[in-house]
Protein backbone atom coordinates (compact mmCIF):
# COMPACT_ATOMS: atom_id res chain seq x y z
CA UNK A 1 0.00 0.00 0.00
CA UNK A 2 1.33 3.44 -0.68
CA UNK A 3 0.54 6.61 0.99
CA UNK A 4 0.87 10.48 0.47
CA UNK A 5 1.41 12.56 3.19
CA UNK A 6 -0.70 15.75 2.29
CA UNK A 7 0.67 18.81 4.36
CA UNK A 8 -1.42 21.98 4.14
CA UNK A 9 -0.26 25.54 5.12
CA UNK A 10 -1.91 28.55 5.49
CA UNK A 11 1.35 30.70 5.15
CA UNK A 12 1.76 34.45 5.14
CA UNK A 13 1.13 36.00 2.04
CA UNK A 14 3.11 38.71 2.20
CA UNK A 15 6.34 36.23 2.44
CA UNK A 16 5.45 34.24 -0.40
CA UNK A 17 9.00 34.19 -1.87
CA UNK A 18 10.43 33.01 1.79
CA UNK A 19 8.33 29.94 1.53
CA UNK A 20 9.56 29.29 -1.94
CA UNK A 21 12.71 29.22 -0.67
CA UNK A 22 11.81 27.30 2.44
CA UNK A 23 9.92 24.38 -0.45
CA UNK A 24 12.71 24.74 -2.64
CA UNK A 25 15.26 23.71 0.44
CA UNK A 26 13.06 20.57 0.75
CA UNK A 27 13.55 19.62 -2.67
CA UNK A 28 16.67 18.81 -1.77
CA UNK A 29 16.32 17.19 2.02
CA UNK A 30 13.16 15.33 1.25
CA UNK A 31 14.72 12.95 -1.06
CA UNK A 32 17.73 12.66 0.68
CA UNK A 33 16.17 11.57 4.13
CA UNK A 34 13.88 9.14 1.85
CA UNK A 35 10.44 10.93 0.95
CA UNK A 36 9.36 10.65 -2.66
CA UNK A 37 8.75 14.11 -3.01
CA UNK A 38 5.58 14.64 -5.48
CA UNK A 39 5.53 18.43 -4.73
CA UNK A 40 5.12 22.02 -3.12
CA UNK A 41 2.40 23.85 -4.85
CA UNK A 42 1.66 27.31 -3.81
CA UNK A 43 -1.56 30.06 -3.64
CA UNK A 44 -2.28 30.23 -7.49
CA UNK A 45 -6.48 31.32 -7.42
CA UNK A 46 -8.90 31.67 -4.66
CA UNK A 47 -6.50 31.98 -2.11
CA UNK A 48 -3.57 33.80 -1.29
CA UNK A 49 -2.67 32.09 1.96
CA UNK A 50 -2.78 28.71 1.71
CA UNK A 51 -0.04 26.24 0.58
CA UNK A 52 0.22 22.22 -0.09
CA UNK A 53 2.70 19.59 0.17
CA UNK A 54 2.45 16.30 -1.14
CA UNK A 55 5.45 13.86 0.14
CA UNK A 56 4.92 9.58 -1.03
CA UNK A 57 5.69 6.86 1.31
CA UNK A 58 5.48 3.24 0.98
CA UNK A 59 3.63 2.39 4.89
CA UNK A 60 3.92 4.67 7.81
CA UNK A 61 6.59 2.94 9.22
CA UNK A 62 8.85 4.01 5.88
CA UNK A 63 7.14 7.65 6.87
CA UNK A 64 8.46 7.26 11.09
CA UNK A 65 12.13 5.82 9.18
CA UNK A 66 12.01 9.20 7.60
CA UNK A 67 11.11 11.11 9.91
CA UNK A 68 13.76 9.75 12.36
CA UNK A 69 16.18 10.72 9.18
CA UNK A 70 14.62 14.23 9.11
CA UNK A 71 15.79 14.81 12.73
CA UNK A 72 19.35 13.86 12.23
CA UNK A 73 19.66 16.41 9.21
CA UNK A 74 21.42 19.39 9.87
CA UNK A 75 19.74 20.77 7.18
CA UNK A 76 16.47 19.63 7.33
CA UNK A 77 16.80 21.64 11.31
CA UNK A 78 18.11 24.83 9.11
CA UNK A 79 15.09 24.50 7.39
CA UNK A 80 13.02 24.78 10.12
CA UNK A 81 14.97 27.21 12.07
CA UNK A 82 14.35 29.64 8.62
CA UNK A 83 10.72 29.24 8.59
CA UNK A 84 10.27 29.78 12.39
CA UNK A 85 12.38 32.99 12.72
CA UNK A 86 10.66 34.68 9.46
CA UNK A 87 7.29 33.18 10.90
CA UNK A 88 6.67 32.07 7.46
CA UNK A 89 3.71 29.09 8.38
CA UNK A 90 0.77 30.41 10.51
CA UNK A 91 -0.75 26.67 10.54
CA UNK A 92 0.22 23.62 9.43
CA UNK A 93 -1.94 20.56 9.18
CA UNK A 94 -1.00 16.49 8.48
CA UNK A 95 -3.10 14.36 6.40
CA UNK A 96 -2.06 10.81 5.44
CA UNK A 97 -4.25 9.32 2.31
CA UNK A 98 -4.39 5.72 0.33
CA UNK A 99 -3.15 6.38 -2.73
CA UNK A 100 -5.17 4.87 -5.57
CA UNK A 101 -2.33 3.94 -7.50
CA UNK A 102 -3.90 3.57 -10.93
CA UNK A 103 -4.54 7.53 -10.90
CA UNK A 104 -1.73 8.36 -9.55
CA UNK A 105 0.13 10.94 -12.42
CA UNK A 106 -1.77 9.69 -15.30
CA UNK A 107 -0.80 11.97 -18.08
CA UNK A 108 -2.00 11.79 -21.79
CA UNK A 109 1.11 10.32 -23.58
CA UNK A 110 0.35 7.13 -21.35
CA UNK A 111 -2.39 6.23 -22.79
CA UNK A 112 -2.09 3.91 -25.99
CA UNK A 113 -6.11 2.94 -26.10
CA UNK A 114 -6.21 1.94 -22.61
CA UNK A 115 -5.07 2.69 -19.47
CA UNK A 116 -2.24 0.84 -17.43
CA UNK A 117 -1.63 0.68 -13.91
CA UNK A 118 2.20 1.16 -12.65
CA UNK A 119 3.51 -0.76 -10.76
CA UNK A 120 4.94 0.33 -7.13
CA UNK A 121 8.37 0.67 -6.14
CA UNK A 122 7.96 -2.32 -3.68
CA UNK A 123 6.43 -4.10 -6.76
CA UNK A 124 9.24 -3.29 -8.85
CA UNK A 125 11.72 -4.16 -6.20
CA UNK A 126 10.90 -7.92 -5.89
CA UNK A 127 10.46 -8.42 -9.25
CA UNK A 128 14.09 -7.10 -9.87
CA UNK A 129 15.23 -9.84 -7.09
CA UNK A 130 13.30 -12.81 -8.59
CA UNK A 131 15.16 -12.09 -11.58
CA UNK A 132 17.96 -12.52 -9.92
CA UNK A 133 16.75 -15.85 -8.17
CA UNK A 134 16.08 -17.77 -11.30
CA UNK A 135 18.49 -21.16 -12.67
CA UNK A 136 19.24 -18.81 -15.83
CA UNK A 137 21.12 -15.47 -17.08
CA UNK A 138 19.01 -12.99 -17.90
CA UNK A 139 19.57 -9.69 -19.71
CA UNK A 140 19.11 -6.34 -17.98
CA UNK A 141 20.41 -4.02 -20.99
CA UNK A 142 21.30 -0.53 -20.80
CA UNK A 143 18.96 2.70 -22.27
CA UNK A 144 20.67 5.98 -22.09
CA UNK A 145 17.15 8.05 -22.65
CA UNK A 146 14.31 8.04 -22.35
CA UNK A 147 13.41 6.62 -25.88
CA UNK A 148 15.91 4.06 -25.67
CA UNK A 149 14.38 2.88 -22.65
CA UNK A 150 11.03 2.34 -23.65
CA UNK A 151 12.37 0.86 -26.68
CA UNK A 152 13.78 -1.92 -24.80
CA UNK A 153 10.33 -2.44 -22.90
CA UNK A 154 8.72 -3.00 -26.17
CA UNK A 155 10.94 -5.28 -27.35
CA UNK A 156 10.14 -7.49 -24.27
CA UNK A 157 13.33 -7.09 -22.05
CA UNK A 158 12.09 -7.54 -18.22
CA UNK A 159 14.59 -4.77 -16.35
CA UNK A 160 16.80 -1.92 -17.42
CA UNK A 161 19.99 -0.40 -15.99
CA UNK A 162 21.32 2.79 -16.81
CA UNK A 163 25.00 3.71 -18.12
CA UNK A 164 27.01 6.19 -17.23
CA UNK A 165 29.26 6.50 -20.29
CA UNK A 166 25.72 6.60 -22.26
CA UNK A 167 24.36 9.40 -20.71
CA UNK A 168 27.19 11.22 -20.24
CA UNK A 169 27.80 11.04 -24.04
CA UNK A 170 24.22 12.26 -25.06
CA UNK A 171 24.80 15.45 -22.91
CA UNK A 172 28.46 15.54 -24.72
CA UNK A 173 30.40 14.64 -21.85
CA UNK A 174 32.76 12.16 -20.97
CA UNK A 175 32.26 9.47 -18.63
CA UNK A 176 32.43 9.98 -15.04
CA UNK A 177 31.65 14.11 -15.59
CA UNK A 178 27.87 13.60 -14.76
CA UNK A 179 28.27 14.30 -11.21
CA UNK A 180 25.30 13.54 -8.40
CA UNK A 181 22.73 15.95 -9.08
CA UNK A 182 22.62 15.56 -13.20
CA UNK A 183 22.88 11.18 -12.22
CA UNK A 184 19.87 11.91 -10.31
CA UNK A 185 17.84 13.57 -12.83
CA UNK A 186 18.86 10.89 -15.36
CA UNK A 187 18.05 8.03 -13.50
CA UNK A 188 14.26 9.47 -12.41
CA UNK A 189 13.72 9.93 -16.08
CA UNK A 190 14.74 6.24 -16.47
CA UNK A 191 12.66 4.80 -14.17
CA UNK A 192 9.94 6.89 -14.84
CA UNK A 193 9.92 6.29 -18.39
CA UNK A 194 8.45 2.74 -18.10
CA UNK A 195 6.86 0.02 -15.50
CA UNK A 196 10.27 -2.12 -15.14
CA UNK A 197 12.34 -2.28 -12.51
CA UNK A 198 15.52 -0.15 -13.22
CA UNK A 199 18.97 -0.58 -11.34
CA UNK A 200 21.25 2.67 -11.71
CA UNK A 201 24.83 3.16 -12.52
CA UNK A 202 25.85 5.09 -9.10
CA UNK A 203 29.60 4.82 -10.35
CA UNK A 204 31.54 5.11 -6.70
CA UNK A 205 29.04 6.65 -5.05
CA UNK A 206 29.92 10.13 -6.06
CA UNK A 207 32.59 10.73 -3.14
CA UNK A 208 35.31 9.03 -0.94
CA UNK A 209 33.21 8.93 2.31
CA UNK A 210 31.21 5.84 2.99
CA UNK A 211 28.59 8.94 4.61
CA UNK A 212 28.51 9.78 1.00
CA UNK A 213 28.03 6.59 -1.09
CA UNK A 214 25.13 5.87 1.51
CA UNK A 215 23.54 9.09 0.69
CA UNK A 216 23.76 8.61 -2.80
CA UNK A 217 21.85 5.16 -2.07
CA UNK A 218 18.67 6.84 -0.67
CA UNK A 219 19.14 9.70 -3.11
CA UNK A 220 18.79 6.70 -6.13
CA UNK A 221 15.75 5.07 -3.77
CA UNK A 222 14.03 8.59 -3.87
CA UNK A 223 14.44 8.89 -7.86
CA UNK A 224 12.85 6.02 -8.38
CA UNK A 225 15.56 3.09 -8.42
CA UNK A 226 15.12 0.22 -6.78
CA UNK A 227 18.48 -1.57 -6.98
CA UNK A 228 21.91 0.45 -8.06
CA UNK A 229 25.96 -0.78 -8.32
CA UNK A 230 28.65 1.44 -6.08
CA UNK A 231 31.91 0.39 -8.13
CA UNK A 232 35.65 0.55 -6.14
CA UNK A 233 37.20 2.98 -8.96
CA UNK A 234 38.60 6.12 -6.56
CA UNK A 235 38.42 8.95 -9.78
CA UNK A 236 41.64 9.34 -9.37
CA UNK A 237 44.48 8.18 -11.82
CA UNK A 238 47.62 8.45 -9.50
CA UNK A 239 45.65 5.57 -7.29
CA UNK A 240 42.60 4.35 -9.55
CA UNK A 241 41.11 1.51 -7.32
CA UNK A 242 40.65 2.43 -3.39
CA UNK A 243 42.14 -0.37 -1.14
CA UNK A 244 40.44 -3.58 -0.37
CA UNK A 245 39.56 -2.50 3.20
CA UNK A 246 37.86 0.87 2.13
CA UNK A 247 36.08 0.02 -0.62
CA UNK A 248 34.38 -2.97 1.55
CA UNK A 249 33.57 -0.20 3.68
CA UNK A 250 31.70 1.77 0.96
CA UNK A 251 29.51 -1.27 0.24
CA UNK A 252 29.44 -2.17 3.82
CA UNK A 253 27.45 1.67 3.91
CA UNK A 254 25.96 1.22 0.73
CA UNK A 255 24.30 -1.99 2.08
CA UNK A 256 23.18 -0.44 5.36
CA UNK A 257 21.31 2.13 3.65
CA UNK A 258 19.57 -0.01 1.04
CA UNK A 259 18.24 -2.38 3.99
CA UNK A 260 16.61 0.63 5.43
CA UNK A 261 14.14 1.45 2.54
CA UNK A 262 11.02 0.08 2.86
CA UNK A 263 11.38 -1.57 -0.39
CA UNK A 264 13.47 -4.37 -1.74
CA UNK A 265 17.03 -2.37 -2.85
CA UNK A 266 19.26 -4.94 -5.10
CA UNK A 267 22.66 -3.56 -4.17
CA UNK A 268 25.72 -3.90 -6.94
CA UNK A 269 29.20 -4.36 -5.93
CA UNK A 270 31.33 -4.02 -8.69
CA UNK A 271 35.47 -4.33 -9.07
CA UNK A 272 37.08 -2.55 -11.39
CA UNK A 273 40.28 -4.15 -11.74
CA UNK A 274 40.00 -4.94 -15.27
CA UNK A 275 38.79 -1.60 -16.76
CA UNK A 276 42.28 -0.07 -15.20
CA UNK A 277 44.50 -2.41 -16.77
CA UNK A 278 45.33 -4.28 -13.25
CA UNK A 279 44.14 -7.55 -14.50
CA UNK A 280 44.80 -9.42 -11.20
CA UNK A 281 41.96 -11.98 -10.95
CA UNK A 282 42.99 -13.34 -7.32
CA UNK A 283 42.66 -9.96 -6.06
CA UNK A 284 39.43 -9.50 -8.33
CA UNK A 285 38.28 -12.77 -6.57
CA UNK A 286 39.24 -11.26 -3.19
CA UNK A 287 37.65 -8.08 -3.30
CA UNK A 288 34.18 -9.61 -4.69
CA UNK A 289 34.17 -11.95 -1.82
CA UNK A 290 35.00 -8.87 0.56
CA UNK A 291 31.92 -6.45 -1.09
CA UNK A 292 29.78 -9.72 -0.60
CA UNK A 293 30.50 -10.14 3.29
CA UNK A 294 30.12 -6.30 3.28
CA UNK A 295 26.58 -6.88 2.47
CA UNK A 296 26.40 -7.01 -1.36
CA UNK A 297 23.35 -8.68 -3.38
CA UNK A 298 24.86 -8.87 -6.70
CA UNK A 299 28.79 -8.63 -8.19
CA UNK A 300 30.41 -7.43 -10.89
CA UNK A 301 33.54 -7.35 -12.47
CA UNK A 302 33.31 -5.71 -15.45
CA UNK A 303 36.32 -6.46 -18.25
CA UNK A 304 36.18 -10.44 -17.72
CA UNK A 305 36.90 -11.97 -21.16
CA UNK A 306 37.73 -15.69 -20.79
CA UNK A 307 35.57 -18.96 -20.00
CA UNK A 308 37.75 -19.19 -17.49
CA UNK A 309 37.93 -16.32 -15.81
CA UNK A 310 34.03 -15.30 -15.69
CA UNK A 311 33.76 -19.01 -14.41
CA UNK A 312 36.30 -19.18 -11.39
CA UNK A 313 34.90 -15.86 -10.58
CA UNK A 314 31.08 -17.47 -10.12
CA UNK A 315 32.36 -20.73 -8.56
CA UNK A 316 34.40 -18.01 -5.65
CA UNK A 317 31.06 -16.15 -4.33
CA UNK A 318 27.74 -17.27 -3.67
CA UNK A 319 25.82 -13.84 -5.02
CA UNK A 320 24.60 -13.63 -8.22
CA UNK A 321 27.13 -12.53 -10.81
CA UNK A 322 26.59 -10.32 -13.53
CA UNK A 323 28.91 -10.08 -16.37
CA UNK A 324 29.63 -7.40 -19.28
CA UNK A 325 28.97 -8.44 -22.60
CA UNK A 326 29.61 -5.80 -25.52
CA UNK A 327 33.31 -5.46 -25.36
CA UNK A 328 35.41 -6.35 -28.39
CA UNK A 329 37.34 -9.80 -27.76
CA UNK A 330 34.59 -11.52 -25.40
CA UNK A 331 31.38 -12.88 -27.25
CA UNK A 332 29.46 -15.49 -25.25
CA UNK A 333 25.40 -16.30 -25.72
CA UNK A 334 23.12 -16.14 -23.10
CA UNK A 335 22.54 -20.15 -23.09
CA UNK A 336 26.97 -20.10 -22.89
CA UNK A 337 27.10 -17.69 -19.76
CA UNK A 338 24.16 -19.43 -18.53
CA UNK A 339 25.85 -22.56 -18.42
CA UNK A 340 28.77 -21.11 -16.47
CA UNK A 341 26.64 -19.66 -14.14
CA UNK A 342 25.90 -16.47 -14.31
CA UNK A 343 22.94 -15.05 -13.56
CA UNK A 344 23.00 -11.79 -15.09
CA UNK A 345 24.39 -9.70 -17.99
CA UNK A 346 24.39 -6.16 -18.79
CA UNK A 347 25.84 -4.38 -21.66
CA UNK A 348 26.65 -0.86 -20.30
CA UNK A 349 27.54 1.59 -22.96
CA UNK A 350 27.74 -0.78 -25.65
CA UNK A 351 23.85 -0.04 -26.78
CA UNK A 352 24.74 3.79 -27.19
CA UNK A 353 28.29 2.81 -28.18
CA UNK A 354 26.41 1.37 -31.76
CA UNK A 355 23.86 3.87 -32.02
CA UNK A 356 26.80 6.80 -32.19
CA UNK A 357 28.69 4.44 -34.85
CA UNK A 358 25.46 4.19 -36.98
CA UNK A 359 25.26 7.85 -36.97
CA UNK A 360 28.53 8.58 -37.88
CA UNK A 361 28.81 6.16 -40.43
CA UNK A 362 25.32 8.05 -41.47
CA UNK A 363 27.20 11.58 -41.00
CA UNK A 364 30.49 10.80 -42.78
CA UNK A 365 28.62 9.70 -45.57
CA UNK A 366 27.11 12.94 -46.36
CA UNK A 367 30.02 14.98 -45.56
CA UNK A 368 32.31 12.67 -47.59
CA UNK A 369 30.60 11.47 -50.07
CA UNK A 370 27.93 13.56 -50.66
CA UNK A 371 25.14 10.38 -50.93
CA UNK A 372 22.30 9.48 -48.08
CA UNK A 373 22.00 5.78 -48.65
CA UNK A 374 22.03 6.10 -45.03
CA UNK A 375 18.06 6.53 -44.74
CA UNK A 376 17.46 3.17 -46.23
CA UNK A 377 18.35 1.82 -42.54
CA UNK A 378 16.33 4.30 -41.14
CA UNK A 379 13.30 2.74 -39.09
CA UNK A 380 10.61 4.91 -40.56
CA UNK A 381 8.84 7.17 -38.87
CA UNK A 382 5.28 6.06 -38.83
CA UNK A 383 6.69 3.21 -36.77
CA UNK A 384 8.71 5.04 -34.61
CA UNK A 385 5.41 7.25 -33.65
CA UNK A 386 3.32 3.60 -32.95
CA UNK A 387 5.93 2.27 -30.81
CA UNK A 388 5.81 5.45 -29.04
CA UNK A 389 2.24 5.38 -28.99
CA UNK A 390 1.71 8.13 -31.02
């Protein structure tokens, strides 16, 4: 059951623009202390005094786990402190409500002749573990847009996961130059885009401090994620991989924080040994084993080429193990990876990696050659508009 926390205000009117402010500083806490924040709407017509907020919960006791978080936010107590000494709020009043979650932001370009209900995060949670719990690989490939991800809905795939190098590209950036706040925008688009469960690429967590990779975890829950991977790549070329014992500890925090949502949060630990040319399996084997007493549901060790290696690496832990495919020099079928026990495979940028080779095979054409042969690849248009229900 989900709930929304309706909070109504009859505020000053004269210090309208203070409680802006005083909203706009809780678009920032709420999420972070684990609210889904649907909004702070204020005096529009018919009133000039009276305010709204609407804050999403999964129970009450994910609404008392927040609230606990709330308290321990220095500041959430700023906030507060603000709104007291400009005497902002006259009255404030609580309201807790079922949410009916088939009406729940219905908006026109979801309806394709009928309506369909979305699923909850809890919903999407579980489903994203039993994935994870069946005899089998399965695929869980990687949309940088929102397009792209409904794309891969249509064409039947059960979960997504988002990419860092892809979305980083399509706003012309290099990987790892995304930063927190533009990872957080991304991934909401994601996971709003369709009903399947979507697991975000968190990178390391977006800081040094284990404080800070568990943030980032309830920042992802709050977006809309329901599982995410923390990887042990510092950002840093002089010493590119932190040391065993610290990266445990970010996953050790990482893991903390997902087992306090009131949802089911698969948590990725991934080693990235491989990417940074230190192609030390033992020590790969190690540090998986450490991120999965630290509390990890799922590793990953992306750059894994061999039989071999992707083999001793599933027989070491007893998580789930999800391997890259997409690189040049390791091609293995889903039956193949299957059979060596893996349990899940992602693709990472590899999706966006083609798209951006299409179009500048499409681009250097033109330029070159001065010929558009290109379009007869093209997926027309009229079916680009059905697919997207158009």
């Amino acid at each position: 059951m989900s709930i929304t926390c309706i909070i109504r205000y009859q505020i000053d009117p004269f210090q309208r623009d203070g409680f802006r402010k005083y909203a706009e500083n809780w678009g920032r806490i709420i999420p972070r202390c684990g609210g889904r924040l649907i909004g702070y709407f204020l005096p529009y017509e018919g009133t000039n005094d009276i305010a709204w907020g609407l804050i999403g919960f999964d129970s009450l006791a994910a609404y008392e786990a927040y609230r606990a978080r709330l308290r321990g936010d220095a500041e959430a107590r700023e906030n507060f402190t603000m709104a007291q000494k400009m005497r902002l709020i006259l009255r404030e009043e609580r309201n807790f409500v079922e949410t009916v979650k088939e009406t729940l932001c219905v908006f026109p370009e979801q309806h394709a002749g009928k309506q369909a209900a979305m699923k909850t995060q809890e919903e999407k949670g579980r489903a994203l573990r039993t994935l994870h719990e069946r005899d089998r690989a399965f695929v869980i490939p990687n949309p940088w847009d929102i397009g792209t991800a409904r794309l891969l809905a249509h064409l039947g795939f059960e979960a997504l996961a988002t990419t860092s190098a892809g979305s980083a590209n399509s706003l012309g950036l290099p990987d790892g130059r995304m930063g927190r706040d533009r990872t957080m925008a991304h991934v909401r688009a994601i996971a709003g885009a369709t009903d399947l469960p979507v697991s975000g690429d968190l990178e390391n967590g977006f800081g040094d401090e284990p404080e800070i990779v568990a943030e980032t975890i309830r920042l992802a829950a709050a977006a809309g994620l329901v599982g995410g991977s923390i990887e042990d790549a510092t950002g840093n070329r002089e010493q590119p991989i932190y040391e065993k014992e610290r990266s445990a500890e970010r996953v050790r925090a990482a893991a903390e924080s997902a087992r306090a949502l009131p949802f089911p949060f698969t948590l990725t630990a991934r080693c990235e040994n491989f990417l940074y040319g230190r192609a030390d399996l033992d020590d790969t084997i190690e540090r998986l084993q450490a991120y999965q007493e630290a509390g990890a549901d799922v590793l990953y060790a992306p750059g894994l080429r061999t039989r071999e290696q992707i083999s001793v690496v599933v027989r070491s832990v007893n998580r789930p193990v999800n391997v890259l495919m997409g690189l040049q020099g390791a091609s293995f079928s889903v039956a193949e990876l299957s059979e060596m026990g893996v349990r899940r495979i992602s693709v990472g940028s590899a999706l966006s990696r083609t798209a951006l080779a299409a179009f500048l095979d499409a681009a250097r054409e033109v330029r070159e050659r001065g010929t558009f042969s290109f379009a007869e690849r093209a997926v027309p248009l009229p079916d680009l508009n059905t697919l997207f229900g158009g």
